[in-house]
PDB file of N, CA and C in Angstrom:
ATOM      1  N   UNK A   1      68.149   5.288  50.270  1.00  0.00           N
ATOM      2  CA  UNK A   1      67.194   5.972  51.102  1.00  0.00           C
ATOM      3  C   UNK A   1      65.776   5.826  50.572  1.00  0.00           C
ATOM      4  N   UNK A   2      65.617   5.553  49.058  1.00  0.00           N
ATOM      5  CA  UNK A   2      64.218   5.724  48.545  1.00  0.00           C
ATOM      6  C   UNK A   2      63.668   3.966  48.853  1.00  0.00           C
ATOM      7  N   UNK A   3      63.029   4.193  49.739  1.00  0.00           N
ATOM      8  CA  UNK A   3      62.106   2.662  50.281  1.00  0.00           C
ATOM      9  C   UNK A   3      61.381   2.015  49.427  1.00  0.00           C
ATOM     10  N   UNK A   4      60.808   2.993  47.885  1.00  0.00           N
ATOM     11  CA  UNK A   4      59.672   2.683  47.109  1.00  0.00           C
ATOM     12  C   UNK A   4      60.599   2.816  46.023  1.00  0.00           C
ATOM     13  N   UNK A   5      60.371   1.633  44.839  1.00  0.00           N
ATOM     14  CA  UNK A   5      60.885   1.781  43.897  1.00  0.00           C
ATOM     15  C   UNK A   5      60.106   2.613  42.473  1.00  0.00           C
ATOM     16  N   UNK A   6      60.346   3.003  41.626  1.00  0.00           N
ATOM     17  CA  UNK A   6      59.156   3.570  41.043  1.00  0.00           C
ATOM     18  C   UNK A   6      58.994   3.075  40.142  1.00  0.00           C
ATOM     19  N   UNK A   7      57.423   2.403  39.870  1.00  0.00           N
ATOM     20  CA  UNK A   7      56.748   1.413  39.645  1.00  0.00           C
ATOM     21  C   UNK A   7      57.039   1.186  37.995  1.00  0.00           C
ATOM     22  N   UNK A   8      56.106   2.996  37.225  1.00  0.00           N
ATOM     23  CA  UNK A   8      56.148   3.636  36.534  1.00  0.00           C
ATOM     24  C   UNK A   8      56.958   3.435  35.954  1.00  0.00           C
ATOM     25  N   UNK A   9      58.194   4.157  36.300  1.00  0.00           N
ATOM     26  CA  UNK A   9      59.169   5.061  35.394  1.00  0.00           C
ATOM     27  C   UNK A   9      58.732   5.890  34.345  1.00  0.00           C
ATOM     28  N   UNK A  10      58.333   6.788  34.380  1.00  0.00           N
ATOM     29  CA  UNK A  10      57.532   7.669  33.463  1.00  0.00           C
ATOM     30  C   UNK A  10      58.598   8.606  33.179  1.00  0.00           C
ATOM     31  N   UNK A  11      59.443   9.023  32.159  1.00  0.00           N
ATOM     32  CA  UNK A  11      60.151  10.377  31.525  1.00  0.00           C
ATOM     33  C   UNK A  11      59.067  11.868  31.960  1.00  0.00           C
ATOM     34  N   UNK A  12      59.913  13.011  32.119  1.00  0.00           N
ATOM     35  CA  UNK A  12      58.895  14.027  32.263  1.00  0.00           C
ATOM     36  C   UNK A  12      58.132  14.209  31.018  1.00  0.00           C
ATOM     37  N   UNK A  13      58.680  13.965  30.338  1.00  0.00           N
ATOM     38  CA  UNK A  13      57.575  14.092  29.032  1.00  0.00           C
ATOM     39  C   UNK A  13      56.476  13.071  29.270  1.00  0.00           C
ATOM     40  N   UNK A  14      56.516  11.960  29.765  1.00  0.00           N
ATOM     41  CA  UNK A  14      55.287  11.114  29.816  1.00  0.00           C
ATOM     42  C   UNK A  14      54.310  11.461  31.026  1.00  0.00           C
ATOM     43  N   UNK A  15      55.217  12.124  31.874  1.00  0.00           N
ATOM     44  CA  UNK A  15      54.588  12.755  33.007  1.00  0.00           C
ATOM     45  C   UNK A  15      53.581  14.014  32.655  1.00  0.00           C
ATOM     46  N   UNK A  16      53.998  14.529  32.011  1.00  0.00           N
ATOM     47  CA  UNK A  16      53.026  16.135  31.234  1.00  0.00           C
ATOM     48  C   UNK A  16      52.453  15.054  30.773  1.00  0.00           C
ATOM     49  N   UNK A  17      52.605  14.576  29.654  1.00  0.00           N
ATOM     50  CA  UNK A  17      51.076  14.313  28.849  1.00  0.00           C
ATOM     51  C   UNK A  17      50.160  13.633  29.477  1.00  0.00           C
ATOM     52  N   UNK A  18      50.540  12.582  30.670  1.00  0.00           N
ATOM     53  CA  UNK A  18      49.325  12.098  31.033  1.00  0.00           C
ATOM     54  C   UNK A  18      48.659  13.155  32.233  1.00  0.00           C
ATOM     55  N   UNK A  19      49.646  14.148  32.966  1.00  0.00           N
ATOM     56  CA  UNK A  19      48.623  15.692  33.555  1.00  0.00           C
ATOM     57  C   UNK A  19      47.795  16.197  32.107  1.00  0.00           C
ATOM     58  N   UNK A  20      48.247  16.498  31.337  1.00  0.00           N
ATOM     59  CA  UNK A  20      47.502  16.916  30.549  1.00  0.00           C
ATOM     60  C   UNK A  20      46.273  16.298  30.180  1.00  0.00           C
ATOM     61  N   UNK A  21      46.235  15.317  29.845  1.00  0.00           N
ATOM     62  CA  UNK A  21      45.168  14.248  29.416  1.00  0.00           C
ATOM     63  C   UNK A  21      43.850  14.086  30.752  1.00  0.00           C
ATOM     64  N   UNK A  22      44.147  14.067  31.416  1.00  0.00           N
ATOM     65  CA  UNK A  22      43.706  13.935  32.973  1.00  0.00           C
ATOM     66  C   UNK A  22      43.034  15.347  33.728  1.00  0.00           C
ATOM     67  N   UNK A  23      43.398  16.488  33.025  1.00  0.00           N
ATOM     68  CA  UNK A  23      42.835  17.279  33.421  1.00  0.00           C
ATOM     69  C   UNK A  23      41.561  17.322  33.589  1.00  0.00           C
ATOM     70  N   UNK A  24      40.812  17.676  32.756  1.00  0.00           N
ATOM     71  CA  UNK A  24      39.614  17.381  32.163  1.00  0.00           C
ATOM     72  C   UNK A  24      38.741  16.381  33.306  1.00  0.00           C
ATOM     73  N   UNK A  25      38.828  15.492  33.344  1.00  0.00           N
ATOM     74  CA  UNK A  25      38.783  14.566  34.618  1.00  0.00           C
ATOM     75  C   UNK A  25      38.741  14.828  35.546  1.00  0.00           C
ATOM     76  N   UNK A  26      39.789  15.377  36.726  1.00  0.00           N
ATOM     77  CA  UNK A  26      39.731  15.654  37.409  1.00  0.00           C
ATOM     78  C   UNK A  26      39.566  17.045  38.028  1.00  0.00           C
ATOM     79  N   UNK A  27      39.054  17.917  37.262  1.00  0.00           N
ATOM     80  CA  UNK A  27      38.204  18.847  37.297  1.00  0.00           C
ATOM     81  C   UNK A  27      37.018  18.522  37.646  1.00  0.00           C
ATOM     82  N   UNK A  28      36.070  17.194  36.655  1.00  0.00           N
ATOM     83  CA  UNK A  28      35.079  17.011  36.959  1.00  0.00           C
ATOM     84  C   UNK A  28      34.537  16.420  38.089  1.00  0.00           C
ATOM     85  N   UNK A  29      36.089  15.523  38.425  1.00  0.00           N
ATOM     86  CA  UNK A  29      35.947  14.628  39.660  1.00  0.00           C
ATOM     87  C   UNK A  29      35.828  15.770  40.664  1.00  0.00           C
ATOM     88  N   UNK A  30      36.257  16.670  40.506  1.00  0.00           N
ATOM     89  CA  UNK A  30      36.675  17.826  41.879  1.00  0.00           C
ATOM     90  C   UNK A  30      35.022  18.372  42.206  1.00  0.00           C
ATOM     91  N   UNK A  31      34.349  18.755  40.653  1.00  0.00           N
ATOM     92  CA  UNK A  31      32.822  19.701  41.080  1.00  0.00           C
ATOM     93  C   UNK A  31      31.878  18.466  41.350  1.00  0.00           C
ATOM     94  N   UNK A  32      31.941  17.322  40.678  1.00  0.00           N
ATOM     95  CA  UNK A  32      31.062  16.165  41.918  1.00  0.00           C
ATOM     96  C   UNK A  32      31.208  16.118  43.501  1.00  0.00           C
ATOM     97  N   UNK A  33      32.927  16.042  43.959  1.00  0.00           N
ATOM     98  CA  UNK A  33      32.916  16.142  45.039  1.00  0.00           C
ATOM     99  C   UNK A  33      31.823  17.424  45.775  1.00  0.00           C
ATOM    100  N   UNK A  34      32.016  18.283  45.288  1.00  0.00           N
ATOM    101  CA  UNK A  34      31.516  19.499  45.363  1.00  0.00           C
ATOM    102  C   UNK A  34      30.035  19.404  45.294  1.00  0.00           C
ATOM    103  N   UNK A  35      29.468  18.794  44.843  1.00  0.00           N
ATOM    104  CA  UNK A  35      28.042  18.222  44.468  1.00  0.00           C
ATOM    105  C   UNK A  35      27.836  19.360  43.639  1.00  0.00           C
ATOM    106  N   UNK A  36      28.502  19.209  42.504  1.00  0.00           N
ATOM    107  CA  UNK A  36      28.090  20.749  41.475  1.00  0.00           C
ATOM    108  C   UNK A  36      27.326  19.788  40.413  1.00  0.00           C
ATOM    109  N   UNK A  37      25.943  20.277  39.471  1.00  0.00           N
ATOM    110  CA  UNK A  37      25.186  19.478  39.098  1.00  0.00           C
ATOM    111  C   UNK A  37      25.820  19.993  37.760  1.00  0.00           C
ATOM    112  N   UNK A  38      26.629  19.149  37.086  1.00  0.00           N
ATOM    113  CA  UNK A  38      27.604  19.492  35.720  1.00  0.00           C
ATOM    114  C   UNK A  38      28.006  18.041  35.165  1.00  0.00           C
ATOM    115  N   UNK A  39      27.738  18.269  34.161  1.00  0.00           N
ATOM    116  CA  UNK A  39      28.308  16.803  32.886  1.00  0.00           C
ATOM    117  C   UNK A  39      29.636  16.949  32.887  1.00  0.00           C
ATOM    118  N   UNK A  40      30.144  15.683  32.645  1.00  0.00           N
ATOM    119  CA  UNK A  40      31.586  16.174  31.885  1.00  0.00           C
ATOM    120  C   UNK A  40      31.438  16.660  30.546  1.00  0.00           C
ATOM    121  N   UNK A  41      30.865  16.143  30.145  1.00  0.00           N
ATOM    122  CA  UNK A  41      30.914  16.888  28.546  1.00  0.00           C
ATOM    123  C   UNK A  41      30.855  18.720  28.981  1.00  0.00           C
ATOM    124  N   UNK A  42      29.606  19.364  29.583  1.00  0.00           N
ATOM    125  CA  UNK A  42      29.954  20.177  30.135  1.00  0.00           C
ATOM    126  C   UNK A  42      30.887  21.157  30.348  1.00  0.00           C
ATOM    127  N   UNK A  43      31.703  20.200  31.439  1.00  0.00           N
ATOM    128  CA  UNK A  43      33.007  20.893  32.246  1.00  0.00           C
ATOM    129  C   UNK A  43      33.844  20.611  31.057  1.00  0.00           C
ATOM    130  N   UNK A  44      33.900  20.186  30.124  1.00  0.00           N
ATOM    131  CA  UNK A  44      35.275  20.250  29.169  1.00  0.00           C
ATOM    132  C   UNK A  44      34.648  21.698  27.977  1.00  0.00           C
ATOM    133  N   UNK A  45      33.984  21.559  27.781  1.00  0.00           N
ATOM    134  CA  UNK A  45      33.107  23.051  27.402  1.00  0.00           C
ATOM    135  C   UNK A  45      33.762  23.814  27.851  1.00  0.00           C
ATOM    136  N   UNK A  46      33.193  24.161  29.174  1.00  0.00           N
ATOM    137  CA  UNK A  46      33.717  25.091  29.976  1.00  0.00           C
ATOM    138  C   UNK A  46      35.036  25.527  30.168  1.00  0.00           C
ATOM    139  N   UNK A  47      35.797  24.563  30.154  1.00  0.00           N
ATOM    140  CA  UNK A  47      37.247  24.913  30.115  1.00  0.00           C
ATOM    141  C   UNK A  47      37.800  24.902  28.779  1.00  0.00           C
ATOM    142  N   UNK A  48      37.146  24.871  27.830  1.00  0.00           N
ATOM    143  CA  UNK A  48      37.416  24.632  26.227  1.00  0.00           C
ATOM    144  C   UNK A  48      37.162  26.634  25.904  1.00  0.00           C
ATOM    145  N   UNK A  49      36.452  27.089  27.109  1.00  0.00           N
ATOM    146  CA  UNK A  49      36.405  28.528  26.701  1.00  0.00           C
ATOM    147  C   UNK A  49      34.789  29.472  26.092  1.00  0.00           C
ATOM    148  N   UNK A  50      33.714  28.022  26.067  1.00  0.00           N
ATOM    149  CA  UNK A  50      32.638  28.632  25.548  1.00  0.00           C
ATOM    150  C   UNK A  50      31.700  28.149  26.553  1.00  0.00           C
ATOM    151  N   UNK A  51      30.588  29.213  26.450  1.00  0.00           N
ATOM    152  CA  UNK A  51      29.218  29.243  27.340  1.00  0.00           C
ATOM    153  C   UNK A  51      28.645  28.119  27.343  1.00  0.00           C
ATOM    154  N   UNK A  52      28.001  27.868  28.772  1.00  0.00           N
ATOM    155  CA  UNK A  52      27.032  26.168  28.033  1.00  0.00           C
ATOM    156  C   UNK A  52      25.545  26.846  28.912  1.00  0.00           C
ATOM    157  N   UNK A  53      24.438  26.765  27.987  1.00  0.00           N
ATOM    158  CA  UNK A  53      23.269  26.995  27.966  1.00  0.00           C
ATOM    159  C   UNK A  53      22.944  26.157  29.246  1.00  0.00           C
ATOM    160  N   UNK A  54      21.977  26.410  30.286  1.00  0.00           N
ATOM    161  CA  UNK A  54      21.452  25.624  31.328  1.00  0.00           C
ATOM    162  C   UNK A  54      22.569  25.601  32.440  1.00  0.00           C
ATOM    163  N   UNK A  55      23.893  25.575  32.573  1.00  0.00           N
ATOM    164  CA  UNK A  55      24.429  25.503  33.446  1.00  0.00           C
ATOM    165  C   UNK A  55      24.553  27.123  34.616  1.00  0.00           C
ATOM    166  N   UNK A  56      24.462  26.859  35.498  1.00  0.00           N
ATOM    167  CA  UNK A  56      24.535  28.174  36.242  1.00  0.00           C
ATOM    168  C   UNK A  56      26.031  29.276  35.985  1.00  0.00           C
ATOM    169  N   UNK A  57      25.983  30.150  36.445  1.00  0.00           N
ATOM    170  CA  UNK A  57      27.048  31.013  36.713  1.00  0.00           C
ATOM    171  C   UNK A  57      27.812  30.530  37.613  1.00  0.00           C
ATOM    172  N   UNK A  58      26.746  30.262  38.916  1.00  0.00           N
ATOM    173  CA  UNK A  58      27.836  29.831  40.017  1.00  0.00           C
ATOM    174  C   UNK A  58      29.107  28.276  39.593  1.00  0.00           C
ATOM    175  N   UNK A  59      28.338  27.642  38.981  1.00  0.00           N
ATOM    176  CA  UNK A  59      28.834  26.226  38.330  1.00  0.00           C
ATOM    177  C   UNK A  59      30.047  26.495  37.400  1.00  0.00           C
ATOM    178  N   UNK A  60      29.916  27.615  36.396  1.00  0.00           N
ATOM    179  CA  UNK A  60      30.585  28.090  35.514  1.00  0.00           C
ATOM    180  C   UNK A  60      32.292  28.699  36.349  1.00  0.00           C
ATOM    181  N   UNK A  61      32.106  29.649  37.313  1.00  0.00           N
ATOM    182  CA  UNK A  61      32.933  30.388  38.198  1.00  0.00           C
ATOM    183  C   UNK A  61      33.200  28.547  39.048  1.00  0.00           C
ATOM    184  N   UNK A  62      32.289  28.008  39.302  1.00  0.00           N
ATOM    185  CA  UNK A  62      33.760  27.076  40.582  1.00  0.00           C
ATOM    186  C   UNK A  62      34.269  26.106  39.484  1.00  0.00           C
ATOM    187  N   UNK A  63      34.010  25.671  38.639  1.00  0.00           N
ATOM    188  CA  UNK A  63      35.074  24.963  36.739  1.00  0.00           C
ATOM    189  C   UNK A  63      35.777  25.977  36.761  1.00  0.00           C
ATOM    190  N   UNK A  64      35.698  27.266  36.908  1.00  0.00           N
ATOM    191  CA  UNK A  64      37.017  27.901  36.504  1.00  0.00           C
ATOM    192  C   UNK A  64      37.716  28.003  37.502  1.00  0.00           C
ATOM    193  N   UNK A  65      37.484  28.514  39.162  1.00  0.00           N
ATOM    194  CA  UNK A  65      38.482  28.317  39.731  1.00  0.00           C
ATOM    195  C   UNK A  65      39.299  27.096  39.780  1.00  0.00           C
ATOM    196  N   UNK A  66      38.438  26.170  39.785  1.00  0.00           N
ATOM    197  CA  UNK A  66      39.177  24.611  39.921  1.00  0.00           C
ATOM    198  C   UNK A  66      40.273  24.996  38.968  1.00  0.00           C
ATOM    199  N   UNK A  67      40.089  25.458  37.621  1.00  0.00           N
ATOM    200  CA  UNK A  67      41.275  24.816  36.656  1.00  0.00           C
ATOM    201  C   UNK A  67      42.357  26.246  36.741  1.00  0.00           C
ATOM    202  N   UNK A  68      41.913  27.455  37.702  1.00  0.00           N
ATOM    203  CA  UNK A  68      42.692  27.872  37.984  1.00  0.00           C
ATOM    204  C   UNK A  68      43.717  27.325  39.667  1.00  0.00           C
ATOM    205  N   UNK A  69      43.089  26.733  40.103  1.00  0.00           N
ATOM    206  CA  UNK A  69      43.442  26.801  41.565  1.00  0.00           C
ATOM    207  C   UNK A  69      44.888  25.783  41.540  1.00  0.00           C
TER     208      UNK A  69
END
């Protein structure tokens, strides 16, 4: 029944670490879409748990929903 073979083969363990690794990323990819004016260096700050000088509140709150959502 499966039409697509999988390409990959990735173990779930290889599957977590590369979500994990990737986070970071696509967080940032998400607040560009967003046209949020944020570095990555930044957004890994931000989700690392500490304040970053110059960036807004509002910027700060949509990095966190993202990595909650």
């Amino acid at each position: 029944m499966n039409a697509f073979s999988d390409k990959f083969a990735l173990t779930r363990q290889q599957s977590v670490f590369l979500a994990k690794k990737k986070w970071d990323e696509n967080i940032y990819c998400g607040m560009k879409m967003e046209n949020r004016n944020i570095t990555f260096p930044q957004t890994q700050t931000i989700l690392n748990g500490v304040n970053v000088p110059g960036v807004t509140l509002d910027d700060i709150q949509a990095v966190l929903n993202m990595r909650d959502a």
